[in-house]
C-alpha atoms as a PDB file:
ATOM      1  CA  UNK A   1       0.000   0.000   0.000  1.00  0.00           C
ATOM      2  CA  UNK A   2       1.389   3.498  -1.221  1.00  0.00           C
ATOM      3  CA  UNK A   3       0.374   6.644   0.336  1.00  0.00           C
ATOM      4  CA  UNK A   4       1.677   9.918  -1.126  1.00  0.00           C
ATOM      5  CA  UNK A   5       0.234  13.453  -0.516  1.00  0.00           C
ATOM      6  CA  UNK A   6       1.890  16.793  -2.022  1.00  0.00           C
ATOM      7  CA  UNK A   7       1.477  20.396  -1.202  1.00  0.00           C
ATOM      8  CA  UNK A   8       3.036  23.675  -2.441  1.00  0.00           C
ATOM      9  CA  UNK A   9       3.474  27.018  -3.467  1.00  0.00           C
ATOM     10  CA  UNK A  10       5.266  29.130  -6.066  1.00  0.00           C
ATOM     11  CA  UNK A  11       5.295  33.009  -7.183  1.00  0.00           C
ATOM     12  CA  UNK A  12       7.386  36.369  -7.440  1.00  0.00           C
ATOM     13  CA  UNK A  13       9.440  37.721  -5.109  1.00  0.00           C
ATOM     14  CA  UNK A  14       9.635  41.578  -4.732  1.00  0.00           C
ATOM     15  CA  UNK A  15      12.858  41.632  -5.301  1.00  0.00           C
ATOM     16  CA  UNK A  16      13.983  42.041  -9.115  1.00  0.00           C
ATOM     17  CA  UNK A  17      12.486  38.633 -11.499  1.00  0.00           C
ATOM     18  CA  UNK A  18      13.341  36.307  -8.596  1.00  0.00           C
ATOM     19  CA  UNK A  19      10.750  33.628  -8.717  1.00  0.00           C
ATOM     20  CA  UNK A  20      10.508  31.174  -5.968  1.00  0.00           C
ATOM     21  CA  UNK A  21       8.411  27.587  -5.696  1.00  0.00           C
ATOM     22  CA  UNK A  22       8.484  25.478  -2.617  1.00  0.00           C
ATOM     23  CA  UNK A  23       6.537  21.913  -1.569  1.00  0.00           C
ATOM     24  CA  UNK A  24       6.040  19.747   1.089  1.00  0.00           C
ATOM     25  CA  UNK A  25       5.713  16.283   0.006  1.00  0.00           C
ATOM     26  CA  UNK A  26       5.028  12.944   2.701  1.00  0.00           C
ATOM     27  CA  UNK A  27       5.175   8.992   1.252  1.00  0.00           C
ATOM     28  CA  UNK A  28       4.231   6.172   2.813  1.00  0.00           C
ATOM     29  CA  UNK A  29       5.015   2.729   1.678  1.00  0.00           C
ATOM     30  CA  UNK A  30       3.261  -0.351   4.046  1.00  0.00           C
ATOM     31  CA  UNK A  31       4.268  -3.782   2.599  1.00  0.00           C
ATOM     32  CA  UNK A  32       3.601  -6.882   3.987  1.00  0.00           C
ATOM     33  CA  UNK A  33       5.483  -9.923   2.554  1.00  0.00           C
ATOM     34  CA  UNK A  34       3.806 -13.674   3.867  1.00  0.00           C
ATOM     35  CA  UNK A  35       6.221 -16.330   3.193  1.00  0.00           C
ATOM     36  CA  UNK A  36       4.670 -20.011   2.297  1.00  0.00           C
ATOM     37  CA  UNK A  37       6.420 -23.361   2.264  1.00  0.00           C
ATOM     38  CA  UNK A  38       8.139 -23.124   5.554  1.00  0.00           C
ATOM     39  CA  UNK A  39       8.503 -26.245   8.156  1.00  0.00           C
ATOM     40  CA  UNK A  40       8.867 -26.074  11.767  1.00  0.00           C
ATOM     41  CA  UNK A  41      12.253 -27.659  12.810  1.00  0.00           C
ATOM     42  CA  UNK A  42      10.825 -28.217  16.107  1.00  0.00           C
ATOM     43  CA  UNK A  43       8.032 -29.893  14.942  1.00  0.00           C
ATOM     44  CA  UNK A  44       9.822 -32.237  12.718  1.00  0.00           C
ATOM     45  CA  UNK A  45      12.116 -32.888  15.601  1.00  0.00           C
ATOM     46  CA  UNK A  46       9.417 -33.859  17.392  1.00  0.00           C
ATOM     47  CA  UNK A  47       8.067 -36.232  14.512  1.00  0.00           C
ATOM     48  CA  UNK A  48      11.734 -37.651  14.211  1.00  0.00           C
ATOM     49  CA  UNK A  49      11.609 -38.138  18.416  1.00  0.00           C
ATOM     50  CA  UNK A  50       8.197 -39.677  18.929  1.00  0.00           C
ATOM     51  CA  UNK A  51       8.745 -43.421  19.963  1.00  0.00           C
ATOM     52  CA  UNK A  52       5.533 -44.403  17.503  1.00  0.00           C
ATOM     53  CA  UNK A  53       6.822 -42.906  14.638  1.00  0.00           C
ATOM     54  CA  UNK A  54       4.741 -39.714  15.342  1.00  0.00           C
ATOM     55  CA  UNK A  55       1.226 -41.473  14.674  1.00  0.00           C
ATOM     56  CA  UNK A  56       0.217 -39.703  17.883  1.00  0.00           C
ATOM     57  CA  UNK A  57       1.075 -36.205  16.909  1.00  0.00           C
ATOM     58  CA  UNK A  58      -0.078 -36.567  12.888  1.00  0.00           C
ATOM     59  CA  UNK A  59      -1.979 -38.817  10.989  1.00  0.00           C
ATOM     60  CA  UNK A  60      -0.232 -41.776   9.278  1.00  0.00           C
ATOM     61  CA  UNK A  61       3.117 -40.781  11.470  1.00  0.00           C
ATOM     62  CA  UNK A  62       6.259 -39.448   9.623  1.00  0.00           C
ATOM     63  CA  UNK A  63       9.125 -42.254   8.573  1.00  0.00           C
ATOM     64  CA  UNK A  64      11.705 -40.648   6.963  1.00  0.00           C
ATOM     65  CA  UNK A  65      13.069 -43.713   5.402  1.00  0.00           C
ATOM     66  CA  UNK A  66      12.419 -44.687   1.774  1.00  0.00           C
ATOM     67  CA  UNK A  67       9.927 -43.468  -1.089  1.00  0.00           C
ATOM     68  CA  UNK A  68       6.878 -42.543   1.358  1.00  0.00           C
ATOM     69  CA  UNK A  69       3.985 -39.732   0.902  1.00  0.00           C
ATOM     70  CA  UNK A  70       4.143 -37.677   3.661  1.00  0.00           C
ATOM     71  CA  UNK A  71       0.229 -37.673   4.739  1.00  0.00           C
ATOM     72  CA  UNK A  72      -1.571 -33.955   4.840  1.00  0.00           C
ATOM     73  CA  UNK A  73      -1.917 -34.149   8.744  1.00  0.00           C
ATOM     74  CA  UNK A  74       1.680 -34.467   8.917  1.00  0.00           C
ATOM     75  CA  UNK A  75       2.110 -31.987   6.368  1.00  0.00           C
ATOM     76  CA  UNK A  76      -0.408 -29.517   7.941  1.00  0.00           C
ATOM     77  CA  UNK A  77       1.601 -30.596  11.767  1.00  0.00           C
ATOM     78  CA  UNK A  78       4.843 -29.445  10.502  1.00  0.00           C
ATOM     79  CA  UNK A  79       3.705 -26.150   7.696  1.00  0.00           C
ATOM     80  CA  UNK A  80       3.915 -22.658   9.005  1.00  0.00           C
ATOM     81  CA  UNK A  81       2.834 -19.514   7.400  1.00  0.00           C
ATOM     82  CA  UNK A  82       4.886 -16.315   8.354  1.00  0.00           C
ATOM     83  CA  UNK A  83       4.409 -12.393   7.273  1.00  0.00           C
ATOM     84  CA  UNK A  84       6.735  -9.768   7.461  1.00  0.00           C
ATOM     85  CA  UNK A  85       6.148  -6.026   7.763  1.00  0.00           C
ATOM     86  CA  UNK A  86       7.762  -3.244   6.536  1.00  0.00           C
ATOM     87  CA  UNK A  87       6.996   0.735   6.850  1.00  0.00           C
ATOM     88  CA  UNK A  88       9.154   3.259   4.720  1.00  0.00           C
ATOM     89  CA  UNK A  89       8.154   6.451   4.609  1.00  0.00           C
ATOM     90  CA  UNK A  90       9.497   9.985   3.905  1.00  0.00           C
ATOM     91  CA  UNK A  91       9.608  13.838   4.628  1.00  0.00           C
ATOM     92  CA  UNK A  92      10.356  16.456   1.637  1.00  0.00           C
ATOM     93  CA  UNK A  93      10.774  19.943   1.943  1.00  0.00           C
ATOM     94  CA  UNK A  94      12.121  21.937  -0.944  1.00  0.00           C
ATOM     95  CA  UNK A  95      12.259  25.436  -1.549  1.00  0.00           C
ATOM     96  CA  UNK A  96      13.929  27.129  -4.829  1.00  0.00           C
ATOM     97  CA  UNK A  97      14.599  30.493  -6.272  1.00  0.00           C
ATOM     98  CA  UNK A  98      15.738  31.598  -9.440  1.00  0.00           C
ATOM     99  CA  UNK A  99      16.247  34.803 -11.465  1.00  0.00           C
ATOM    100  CA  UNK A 100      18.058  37.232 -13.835  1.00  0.00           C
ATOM    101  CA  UNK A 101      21.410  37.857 -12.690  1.00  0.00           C
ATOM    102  CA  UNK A 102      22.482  40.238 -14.758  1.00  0.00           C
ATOM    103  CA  UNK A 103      22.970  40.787 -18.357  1.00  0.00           C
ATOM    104  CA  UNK A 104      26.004  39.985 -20.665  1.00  0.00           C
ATOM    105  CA  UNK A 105      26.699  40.740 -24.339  1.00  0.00           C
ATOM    106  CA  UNK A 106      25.634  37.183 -25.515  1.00  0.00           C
ATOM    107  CA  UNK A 107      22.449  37.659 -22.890  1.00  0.00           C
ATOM    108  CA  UNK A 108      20.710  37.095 -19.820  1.00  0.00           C
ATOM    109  CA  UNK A 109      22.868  35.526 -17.262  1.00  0.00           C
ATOM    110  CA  UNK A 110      19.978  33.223 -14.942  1.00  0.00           C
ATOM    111  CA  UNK A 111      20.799  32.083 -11.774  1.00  0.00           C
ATOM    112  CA  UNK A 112      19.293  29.433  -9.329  1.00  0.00           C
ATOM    113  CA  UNK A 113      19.262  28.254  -5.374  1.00  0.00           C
ATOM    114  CA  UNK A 114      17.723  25.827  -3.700  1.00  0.00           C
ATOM    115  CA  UNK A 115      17.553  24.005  -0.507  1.00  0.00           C
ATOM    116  CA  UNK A 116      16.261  20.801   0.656  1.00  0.00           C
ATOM    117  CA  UNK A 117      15.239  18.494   3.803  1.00  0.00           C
ATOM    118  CA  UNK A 118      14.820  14.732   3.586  1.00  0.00           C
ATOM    119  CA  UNK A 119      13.645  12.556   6.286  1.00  0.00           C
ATOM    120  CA  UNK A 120      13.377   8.894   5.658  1.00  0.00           C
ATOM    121  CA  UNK A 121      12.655   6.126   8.189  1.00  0.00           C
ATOM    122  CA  UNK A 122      12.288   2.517   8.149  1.00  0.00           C
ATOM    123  CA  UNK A 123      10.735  -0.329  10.077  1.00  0.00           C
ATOM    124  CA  UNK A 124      10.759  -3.422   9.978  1.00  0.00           C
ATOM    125  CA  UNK A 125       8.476  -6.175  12.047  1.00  0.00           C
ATOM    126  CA  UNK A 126       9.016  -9.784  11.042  1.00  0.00           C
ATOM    127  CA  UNK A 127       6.481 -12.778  12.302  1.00  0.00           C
ATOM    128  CA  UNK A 128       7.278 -13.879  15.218  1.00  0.00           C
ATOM    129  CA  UNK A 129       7.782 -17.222  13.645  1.00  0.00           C
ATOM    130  CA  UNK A 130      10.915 -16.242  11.842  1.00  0.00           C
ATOM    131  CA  UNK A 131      12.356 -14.520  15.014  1.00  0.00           C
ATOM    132  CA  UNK A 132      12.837 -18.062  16.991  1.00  0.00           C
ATOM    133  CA  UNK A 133      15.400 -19.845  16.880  1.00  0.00           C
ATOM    134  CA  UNK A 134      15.486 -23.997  17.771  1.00  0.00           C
ATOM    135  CA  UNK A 135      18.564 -25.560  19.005  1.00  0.00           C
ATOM    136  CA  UNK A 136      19.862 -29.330  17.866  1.00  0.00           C
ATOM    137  CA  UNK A 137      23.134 -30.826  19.250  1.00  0.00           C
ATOM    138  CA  UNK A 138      24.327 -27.610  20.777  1.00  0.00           C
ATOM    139  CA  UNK A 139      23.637 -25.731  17.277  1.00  0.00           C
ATOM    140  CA  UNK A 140      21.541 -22.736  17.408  1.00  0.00           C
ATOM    141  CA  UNK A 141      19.626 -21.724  14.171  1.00  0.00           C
ATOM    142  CA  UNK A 142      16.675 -20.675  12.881  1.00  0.00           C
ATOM    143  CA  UNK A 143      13.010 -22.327  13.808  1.00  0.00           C
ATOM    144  CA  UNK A 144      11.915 -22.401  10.343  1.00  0.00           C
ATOM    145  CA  UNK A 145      13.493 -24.391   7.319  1.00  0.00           C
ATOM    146  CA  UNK A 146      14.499 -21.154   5.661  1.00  0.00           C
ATOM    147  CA  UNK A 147      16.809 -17.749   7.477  1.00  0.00           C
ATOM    148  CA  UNK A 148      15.073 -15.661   9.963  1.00  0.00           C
ATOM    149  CA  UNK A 149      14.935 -11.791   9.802  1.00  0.00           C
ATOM    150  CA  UNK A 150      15.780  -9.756  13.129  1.00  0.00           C
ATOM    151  CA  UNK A 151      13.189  -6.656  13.954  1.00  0.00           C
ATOM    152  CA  UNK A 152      15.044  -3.312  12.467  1.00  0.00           C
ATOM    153  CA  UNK A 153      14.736  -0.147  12.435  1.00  0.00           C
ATOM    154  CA  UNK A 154      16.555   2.559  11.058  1.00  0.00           C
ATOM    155  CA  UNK A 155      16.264   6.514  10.108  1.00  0.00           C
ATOM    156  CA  UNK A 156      18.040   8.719   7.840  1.00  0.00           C
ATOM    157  CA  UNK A 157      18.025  12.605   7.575  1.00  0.00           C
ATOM    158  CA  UNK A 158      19.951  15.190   4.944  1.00  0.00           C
ATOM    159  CA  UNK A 159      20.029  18.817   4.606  1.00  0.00           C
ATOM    160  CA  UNK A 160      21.461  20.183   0.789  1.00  0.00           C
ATOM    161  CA  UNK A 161      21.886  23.310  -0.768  1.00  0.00           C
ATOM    162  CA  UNK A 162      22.644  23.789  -4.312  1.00  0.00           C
ATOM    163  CA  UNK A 163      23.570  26.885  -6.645  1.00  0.00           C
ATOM    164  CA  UNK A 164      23.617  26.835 -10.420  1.00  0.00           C
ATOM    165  CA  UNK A 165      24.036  29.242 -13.775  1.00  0.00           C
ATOM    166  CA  UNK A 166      23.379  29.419 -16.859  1.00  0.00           C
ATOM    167  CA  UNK A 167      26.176  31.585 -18.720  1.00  0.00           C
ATOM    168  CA  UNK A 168      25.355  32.738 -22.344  1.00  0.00           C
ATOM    169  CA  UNK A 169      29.125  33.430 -23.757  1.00  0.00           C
ATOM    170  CA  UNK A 170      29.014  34.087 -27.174  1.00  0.00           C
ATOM    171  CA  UNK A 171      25.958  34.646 -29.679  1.00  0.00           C
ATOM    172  CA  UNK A 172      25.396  35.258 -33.239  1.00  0.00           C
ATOM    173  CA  UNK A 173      29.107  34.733 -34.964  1.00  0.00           C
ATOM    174  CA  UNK A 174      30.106  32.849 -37.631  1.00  0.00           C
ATOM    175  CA  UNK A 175      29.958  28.953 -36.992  1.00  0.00           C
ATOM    176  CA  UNK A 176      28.854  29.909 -32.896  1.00  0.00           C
ATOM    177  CA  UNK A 177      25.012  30.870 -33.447  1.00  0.00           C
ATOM    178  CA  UNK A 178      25.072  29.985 -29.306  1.00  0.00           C
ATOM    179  CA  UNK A 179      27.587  29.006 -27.055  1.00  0.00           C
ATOM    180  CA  UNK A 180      26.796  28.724 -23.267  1.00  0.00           C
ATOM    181  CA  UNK A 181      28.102  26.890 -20.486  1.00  0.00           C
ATOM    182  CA  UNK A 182      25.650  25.466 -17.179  1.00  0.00           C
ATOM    183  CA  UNK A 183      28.112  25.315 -13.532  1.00  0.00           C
ATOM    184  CA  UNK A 184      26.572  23.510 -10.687  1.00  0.00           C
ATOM    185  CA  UNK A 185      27.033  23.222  -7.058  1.00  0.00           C
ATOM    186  CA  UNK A 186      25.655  21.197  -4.547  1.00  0.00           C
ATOM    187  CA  UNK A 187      26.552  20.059  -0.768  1.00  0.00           C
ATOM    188  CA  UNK A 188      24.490  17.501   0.617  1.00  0.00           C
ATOM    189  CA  UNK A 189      24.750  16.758   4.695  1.00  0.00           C
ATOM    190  CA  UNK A 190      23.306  12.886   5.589  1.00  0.00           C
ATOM    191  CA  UNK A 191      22.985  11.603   9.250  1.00  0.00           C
ATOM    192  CA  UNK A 192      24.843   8.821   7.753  1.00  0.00           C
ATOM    193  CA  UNK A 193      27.567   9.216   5.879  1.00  0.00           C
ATOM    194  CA  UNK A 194      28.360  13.159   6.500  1.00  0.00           C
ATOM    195  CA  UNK A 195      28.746  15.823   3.913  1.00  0.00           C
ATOM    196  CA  UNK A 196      29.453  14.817   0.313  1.00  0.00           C
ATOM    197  CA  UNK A 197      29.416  17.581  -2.695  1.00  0.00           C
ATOM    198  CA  UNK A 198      28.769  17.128  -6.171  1.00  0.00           C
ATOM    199  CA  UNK A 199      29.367  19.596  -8.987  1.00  0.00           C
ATOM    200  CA  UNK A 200      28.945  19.981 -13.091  1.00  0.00           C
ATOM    201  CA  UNK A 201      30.261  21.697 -15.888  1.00  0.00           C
ATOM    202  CA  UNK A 202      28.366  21.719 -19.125  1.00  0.00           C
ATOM    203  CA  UNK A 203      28.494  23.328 -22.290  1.00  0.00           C
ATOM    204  CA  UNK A 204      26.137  23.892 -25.151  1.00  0.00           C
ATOM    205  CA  UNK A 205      27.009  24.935 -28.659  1.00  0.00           C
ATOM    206  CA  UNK A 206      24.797  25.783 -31.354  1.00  0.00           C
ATOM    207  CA  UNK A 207      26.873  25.582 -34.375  1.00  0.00           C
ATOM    208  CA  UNK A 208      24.341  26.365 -36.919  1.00  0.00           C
ATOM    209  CA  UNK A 209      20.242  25.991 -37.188  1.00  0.00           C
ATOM    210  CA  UNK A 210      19.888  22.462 -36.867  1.00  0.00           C
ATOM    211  CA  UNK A 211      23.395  21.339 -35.524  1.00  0.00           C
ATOM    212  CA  UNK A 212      24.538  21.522 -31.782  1.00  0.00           C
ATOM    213  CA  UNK A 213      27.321  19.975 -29.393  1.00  0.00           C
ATOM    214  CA  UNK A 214      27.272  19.459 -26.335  1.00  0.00           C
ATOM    215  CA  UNK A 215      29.642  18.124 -23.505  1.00  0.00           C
ATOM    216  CA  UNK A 216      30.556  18.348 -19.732  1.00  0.00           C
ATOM    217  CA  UNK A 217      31.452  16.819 -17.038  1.00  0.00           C
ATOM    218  CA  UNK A 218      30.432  16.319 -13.428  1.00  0.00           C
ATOM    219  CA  UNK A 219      30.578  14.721 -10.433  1.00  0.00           C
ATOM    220  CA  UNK A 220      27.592  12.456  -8.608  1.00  0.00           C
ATOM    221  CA  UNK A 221      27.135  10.983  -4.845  1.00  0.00           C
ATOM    222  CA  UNK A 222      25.038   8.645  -4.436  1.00  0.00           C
ATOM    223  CA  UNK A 223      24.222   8.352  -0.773  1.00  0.00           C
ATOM    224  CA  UNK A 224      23.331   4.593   0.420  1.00  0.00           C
ATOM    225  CA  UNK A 225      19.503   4.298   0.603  1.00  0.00           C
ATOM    226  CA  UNK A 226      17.573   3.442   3.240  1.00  0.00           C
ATOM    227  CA  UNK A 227      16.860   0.131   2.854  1.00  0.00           C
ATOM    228  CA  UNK A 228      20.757  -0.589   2.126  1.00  0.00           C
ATOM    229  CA  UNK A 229      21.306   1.375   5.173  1.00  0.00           C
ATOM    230  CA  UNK A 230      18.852  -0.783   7.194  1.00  0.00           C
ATOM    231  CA  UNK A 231      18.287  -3.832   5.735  1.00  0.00           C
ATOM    232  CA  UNK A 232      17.351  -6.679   7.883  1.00  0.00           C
ATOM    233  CA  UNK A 233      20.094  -8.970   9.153  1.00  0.00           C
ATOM    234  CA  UNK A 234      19.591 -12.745   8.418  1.00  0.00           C
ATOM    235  CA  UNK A 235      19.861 -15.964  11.080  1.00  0.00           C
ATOM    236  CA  UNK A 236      21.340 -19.419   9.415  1.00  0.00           C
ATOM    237  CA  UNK A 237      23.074 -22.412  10.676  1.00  0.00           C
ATOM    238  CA  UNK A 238      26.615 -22.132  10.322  1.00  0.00           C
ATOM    239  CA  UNK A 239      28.403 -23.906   7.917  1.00  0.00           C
ATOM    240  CA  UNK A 240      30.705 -26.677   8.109  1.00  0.00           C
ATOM    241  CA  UNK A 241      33.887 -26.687   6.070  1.00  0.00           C
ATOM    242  CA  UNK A 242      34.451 -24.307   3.099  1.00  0.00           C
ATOM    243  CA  UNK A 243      33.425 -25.692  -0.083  1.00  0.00           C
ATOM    244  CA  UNK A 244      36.070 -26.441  -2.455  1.00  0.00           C
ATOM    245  CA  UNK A 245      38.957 -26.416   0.577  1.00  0.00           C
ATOM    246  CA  UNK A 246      41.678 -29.109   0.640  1.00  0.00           C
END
């Protein structure tokens, strides 16, 4: 289930052309996950114990021995059915200006800021199923024939600003009918992982009507999400040996 609800606003500023927009956005995501197939460890430890074969516990008993049907009794003794729950949701607020600079021979000169505020948190409640463990020998693992996840949760928070402008340099000579360049700034403090800052460099250049290059280059973060941040951590027997080892 999704849930997603935006507001904002946007207009002039009495200062100049500066034009500002800003929005509040909040998202929602509720997923549950139920996980089929899974047998109880416990309970076909108990089959395997039971002196009669486990004819008291189940119908038709369980012998593990040979090319036998398990019966549904014993089927329906040992099944379980587990759900997981996960809530991710996040807080937006963004607020940018931009605006005529000032003017150059080749024209306007625009400029833009911005700043933003992300909140994102995440939950995680797994059945209670998948949260036991059963023990065998002096071996601790999961209850169910499959890993376990552990209850998580997890927030992450980041304040950015950013500048950019749009720099018309030449206009209107022979073989440059446009030639601008687009710089970019951004800083970007996470909860997480600290400040990062990313920049660009572009360049646009109308040749003729009808023919243009362009090139740049830049540099991108990308911040670990939320989920990668928080994932849930899994329970499993331990192995024995390394595969492949002498």
């Amino acid at each position: 289930n999704v849930y997603q609800i935006t507001t904002g606003v946007r207009g002039d500023l009495m200062l100049g052309d500066w034009t500002y927009d800003a929005y509040l956005s909040y998202g929602r995501v509720d997923n549950g996950t139920t996980y089929t197939g899974y047998d109880s460890r416990s309970a076909v430890q108990r089959l395997l114990d039971a002196p009669d074969g486990g004819a008291s516990l189940c119908a038709g008993g369980f012998n593990p021995f040979g090319d036998n049907a398990l019966s549904p009794a014993c089927i329906d003794y040992a099944r379980r059915v587990a759900k997981n729950t996960t809530v991710t949701d996040q807080r937006v607020f963004e607020v940018n200006l931009q605006a005529k600079a000032f003017e150059l021979p080749a024209g306007e000169v625009r400029a833009a800021l911005g700043g933003t505020y992300r909140e994102q948190n995440y939950e995680l409640t797994p059945d209670s199923l998948l949260t036991s463990t059963f023990t065998l020998n002096g071996v601790t693992g999961p209850e169910l024939a499959g890993n376990s996840a552990l209850p998580l949760a997890g927030s992450d928070t980041v304040y950015e600003g950013y500048g950019e402008v749009l720099i018309p340099l030449l206009r209107d000579l022979p073989f440059i009918r446009n030639l601008e360049t687009n710089l970019g700034y951004r800083i970007s403090n996470y909860d997480s992982v600290g400040m990062v800052k990313s920049y660009k460099a572009d360049a646009n250049w109308e040749i003729v009507d009808g023919l243009r290059v362009r090139g740049g280059m830049q540099r991108a973060v990308r911040a670990p999400s939320i989920g990668e941040l928080f994932g849930p951590q899994n329970l499993a027997f331990p192995s024995i040996g390394v595969p492949g080892s002498s």
